[in-house]
PDB file of N, CA and C in Angstrom:
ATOM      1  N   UNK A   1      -4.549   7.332  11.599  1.00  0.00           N
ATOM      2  CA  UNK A   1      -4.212   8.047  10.387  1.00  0.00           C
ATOM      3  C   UNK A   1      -4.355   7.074   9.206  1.00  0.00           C
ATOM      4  N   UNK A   2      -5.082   7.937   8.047  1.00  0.00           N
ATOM      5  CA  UNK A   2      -5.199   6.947   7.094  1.00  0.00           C
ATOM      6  C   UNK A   2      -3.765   7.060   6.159  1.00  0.00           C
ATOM      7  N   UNK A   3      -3.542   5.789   4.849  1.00  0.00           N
ATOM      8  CA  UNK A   3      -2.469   5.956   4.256  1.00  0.00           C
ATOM      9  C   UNK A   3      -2.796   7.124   3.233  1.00  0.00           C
ATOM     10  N   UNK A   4      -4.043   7.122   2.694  1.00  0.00           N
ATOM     11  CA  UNK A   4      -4.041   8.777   2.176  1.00  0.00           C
ATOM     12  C   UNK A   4      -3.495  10.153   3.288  1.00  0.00           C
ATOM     13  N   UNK A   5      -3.501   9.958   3.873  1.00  0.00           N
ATOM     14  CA  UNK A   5      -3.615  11.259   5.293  1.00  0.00           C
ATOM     15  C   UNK A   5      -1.536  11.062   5.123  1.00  0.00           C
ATOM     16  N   UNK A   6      -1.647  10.000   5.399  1.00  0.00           N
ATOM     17  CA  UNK A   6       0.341   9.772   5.671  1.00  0.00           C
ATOM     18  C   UNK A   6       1.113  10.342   3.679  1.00  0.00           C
ATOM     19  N   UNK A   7       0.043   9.723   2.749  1.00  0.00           N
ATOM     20  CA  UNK A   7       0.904  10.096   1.618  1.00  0.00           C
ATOM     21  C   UNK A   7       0.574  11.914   1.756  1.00  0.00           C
ATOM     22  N   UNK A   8      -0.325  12.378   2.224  1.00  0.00           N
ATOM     23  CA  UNK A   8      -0.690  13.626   2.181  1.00  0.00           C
ATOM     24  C   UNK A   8       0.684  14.546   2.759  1.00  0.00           C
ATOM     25  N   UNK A   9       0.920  13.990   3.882  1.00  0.00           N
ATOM     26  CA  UNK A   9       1.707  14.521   5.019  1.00  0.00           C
ATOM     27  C   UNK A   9       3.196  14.566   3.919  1.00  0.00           C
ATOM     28  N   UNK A  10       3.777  13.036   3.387  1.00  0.00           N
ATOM     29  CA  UNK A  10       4.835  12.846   2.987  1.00  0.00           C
ATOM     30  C   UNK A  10       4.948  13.924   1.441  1.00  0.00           C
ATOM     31  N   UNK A  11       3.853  14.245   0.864  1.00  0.00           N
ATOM     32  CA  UNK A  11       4.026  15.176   0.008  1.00  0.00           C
ATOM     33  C   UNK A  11       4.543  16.546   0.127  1.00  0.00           C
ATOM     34  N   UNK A  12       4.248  16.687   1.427  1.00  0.00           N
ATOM     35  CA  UNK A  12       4.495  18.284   2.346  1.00  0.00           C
ATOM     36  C   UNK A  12       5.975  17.969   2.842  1.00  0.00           C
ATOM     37  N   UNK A  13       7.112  17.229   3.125  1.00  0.00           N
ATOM     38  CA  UNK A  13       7.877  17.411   3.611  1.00  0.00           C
ATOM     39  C   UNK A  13       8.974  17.087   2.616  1.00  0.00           C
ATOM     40  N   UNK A  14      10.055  18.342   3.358  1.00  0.00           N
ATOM     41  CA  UNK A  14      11.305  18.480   2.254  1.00  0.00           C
ATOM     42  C   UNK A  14      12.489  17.241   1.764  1.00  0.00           C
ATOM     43  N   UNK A  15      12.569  17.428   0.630  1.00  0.00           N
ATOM     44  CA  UNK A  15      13.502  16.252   0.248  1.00  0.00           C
ATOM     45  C   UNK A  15      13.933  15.393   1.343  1.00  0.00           C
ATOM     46  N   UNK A  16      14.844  15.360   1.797  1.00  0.00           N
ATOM     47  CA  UNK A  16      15.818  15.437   2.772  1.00  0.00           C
ATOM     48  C   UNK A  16      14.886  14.203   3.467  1.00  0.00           C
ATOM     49  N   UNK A  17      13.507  14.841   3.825  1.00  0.00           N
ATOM     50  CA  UNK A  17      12.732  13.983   4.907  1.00  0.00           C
ATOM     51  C   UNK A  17      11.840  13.193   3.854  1.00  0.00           C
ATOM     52  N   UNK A  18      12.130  13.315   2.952  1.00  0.00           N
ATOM     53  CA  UNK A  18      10.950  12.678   2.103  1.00  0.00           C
ATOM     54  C   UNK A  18      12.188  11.470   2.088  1.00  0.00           C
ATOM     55  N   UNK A  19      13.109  11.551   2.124  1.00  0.00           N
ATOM     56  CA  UNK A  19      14.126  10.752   1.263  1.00  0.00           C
ATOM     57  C   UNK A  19      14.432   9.265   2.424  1.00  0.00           C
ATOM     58  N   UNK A  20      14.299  10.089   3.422  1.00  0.00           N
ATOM     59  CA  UNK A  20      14.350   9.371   5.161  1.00  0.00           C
ATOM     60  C   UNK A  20      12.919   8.288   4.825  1.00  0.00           C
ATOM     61  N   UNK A  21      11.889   8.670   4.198  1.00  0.00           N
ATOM     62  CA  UNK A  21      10.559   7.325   4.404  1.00  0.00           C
ATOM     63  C   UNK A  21      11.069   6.587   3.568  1.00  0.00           C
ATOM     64  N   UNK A  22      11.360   7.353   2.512  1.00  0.00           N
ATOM     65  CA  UNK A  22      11.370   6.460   1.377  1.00  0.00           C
ATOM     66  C   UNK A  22      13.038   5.026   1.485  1.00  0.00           C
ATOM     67  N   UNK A  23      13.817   5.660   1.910  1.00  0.00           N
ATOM     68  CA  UNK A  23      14.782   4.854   3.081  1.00  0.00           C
ATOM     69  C   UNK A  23      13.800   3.974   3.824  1.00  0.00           C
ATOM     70  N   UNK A  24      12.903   3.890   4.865  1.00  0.00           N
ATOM     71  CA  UNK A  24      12.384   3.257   5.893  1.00  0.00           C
ATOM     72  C   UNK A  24      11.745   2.334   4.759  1.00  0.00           C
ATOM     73  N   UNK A  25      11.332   2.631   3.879  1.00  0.00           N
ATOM     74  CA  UNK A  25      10.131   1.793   3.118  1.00  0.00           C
ATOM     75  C   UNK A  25      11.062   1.092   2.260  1.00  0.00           C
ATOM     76  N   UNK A  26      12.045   1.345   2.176  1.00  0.00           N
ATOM     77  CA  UNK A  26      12.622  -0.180   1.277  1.00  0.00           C
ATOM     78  C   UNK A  26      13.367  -1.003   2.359  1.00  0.00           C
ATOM     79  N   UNK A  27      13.810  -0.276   3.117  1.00  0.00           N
ATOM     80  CA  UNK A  27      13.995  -1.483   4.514  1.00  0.00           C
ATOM     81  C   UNK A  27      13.134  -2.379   5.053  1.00  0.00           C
ATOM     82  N   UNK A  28      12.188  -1.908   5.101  1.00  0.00           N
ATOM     83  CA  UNK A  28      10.677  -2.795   4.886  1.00  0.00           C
ATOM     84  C   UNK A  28      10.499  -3.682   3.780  1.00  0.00           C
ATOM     85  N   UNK A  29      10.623  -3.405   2.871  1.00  0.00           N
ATOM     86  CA  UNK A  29      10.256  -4.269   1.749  1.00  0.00           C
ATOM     87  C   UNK A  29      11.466  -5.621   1.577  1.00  0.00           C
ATOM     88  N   UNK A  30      12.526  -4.777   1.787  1.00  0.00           N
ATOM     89  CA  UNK A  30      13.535  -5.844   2.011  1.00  0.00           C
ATOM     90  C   UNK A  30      13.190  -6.737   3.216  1.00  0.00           C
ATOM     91  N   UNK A  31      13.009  -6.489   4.278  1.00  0.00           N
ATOM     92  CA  UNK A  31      12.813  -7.395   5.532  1.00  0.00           C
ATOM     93  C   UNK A  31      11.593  -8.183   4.976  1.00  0.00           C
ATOM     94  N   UNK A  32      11.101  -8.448   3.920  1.00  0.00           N
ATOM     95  CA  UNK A  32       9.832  -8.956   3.919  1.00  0.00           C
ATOM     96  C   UNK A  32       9.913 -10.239   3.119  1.00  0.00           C
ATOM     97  N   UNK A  33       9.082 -11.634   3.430  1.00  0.00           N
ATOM     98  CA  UNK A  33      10.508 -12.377   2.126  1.00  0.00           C
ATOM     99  C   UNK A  33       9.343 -12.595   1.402  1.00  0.00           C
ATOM    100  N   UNK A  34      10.103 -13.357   0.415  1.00  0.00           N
ATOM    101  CA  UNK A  34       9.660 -13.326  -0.988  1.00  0.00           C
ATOM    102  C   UNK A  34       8.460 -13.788  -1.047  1.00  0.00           C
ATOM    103  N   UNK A  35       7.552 -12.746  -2.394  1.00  0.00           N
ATOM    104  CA  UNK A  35       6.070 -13.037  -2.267  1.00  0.00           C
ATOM    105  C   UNK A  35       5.934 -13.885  -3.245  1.00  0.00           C
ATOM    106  N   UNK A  36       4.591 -14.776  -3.680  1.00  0.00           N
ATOM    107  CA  UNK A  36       4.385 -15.070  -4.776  1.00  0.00           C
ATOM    108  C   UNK A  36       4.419 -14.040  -6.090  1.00  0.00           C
ATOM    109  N   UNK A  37       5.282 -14.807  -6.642  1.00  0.00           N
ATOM    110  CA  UNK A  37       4.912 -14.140  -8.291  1.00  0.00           C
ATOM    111  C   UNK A  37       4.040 -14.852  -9.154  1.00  0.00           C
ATOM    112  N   UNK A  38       3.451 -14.147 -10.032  1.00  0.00           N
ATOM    113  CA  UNK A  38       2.555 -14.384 -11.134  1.00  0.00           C
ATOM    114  C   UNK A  38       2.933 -14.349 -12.468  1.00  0.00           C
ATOM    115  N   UNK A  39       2.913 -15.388 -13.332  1.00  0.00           N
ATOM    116  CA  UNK A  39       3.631 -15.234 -14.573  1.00  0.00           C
ATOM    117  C   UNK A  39       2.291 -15.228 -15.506  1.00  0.00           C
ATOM    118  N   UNK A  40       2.284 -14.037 -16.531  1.00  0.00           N
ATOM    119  CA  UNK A  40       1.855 -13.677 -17.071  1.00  0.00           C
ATOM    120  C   UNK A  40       1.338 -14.801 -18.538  1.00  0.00           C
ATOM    121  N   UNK A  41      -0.001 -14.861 -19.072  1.00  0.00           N
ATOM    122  CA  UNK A  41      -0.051 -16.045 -19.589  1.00  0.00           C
ATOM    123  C   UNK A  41       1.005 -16.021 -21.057  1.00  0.00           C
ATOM    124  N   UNK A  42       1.272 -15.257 -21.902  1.00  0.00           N
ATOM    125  CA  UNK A  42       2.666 -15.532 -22.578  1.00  0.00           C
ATOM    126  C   UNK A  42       4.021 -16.746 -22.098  1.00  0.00           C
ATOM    127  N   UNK A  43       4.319 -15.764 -20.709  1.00  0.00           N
ATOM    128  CA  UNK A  43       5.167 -16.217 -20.043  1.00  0.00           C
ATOM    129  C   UNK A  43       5.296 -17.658 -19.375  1.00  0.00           C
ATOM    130  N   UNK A  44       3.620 -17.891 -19.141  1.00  0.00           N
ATOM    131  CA  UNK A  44       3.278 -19.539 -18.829  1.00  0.00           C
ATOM    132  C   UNK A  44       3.899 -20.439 -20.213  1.00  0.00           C
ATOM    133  N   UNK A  45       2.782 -19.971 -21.036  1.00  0.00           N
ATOM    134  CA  UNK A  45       3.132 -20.829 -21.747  1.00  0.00           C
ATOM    135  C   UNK A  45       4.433 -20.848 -22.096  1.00  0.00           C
ATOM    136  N   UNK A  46       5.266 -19.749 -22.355  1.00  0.00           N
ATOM    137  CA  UNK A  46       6.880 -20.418 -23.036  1.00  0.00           C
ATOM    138  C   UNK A  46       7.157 -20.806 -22.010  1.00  0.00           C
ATOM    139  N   UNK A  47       7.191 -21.056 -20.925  1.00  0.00           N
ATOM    140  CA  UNK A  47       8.018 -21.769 -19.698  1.00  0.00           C
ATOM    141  C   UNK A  47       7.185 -23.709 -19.879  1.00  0.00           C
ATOM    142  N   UNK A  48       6.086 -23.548 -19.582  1.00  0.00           N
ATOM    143  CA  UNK A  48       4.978 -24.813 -20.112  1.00  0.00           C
ATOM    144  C   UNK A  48       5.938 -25.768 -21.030  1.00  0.00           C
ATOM    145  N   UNK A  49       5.711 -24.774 -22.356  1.00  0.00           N
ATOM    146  CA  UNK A  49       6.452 -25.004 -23.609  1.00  0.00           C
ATOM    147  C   UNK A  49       7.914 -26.199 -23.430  1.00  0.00           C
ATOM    148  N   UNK A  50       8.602 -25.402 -22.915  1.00  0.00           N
ATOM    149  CA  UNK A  50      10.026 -25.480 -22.861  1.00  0.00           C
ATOM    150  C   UNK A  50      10.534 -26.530 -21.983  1.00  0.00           C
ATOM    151  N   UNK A  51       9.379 -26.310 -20.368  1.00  0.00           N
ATOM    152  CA  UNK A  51       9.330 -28.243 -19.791  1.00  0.00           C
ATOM    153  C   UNK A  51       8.899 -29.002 -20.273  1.00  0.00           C
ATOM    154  N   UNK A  52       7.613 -28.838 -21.336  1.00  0.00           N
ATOM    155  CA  UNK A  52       7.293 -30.008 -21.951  1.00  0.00           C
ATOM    156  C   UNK A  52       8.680 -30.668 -22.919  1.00  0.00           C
ATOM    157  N   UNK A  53       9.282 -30.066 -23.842  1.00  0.00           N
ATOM    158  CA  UNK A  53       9.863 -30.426 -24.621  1.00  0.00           C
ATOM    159  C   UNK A  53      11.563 -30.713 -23.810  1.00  0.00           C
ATOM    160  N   UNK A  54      11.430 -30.237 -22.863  1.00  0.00           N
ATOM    161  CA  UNK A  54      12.905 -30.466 -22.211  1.00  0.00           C
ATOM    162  C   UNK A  54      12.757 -32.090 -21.706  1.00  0.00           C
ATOM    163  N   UNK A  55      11.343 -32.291 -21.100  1.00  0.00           N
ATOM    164  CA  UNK A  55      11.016 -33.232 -20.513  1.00  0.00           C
ATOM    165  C   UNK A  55      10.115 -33.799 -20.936  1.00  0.00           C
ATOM    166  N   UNK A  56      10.330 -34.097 -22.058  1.00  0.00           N
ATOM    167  CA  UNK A  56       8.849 -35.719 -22.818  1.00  0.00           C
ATOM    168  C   UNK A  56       9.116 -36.823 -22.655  1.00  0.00           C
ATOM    169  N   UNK A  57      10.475 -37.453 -22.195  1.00  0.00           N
ATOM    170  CA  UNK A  57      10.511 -38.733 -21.911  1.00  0.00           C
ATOM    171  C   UNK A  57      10.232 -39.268 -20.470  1.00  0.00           C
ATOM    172  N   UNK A  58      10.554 -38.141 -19.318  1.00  0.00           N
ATOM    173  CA  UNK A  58       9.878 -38.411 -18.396  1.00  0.00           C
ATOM    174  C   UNK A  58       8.357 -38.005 -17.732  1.00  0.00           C
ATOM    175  N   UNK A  59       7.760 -37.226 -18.637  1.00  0.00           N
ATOM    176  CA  UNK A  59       6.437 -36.577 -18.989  1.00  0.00           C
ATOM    177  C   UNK A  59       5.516 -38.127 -19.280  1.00  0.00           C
ATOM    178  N   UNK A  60       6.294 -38.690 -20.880  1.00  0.00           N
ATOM    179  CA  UNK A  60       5.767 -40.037 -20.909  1.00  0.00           C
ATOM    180  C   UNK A  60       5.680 -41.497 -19.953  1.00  0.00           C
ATOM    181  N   UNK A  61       6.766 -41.408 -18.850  1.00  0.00           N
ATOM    182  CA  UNK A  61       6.837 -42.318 -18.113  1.00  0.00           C
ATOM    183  C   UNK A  61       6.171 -42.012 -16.943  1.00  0.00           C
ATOM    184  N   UNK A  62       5.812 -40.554 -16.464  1.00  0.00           N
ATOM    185  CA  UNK A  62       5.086 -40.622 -15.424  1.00  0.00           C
ATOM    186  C   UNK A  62       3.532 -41.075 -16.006  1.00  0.00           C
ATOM    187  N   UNK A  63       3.251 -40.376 -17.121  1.00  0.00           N
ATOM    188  CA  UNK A  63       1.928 -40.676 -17.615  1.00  0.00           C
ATOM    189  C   UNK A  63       1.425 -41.983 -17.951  1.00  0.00           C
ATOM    190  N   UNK A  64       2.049 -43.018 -17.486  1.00  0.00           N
ATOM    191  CA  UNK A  64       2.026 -44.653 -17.716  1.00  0.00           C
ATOM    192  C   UNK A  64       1.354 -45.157 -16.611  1.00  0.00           C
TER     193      UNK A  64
END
């Protein structure tokens, strides 16, 4: 069965049972550990930003 064929199926069944996957599928997601995240380039840079300037004196001493 494809996952189109399974979302097909899960569209057809009543609350109740729709509510039962959707239960199974965050139990899943929970059992799953943590993925990489991706920080968005804004988000790089103010983080970048903020170690550089938190950390320029040891920024400068490794760079020696």
């Amino acid at each position: 069965m494809t996952a189109i064929e399974v979302i097909d199926q899960i569209k057809t069944m009543s609350p109740e049972e729709r509510a039962k996957v959707v239960g199974f599928i965050r139990e899943i997601e929970a059992a799953q550990p943590p993925g990489v995240r991706h920080a968005d380039e804004k988000t790089f840079a103010q983080a970048a930003q903020w170690v550089l300037g938190e950390h320029t004196d040891l920024l400068r001493k490794l760079a020696q």
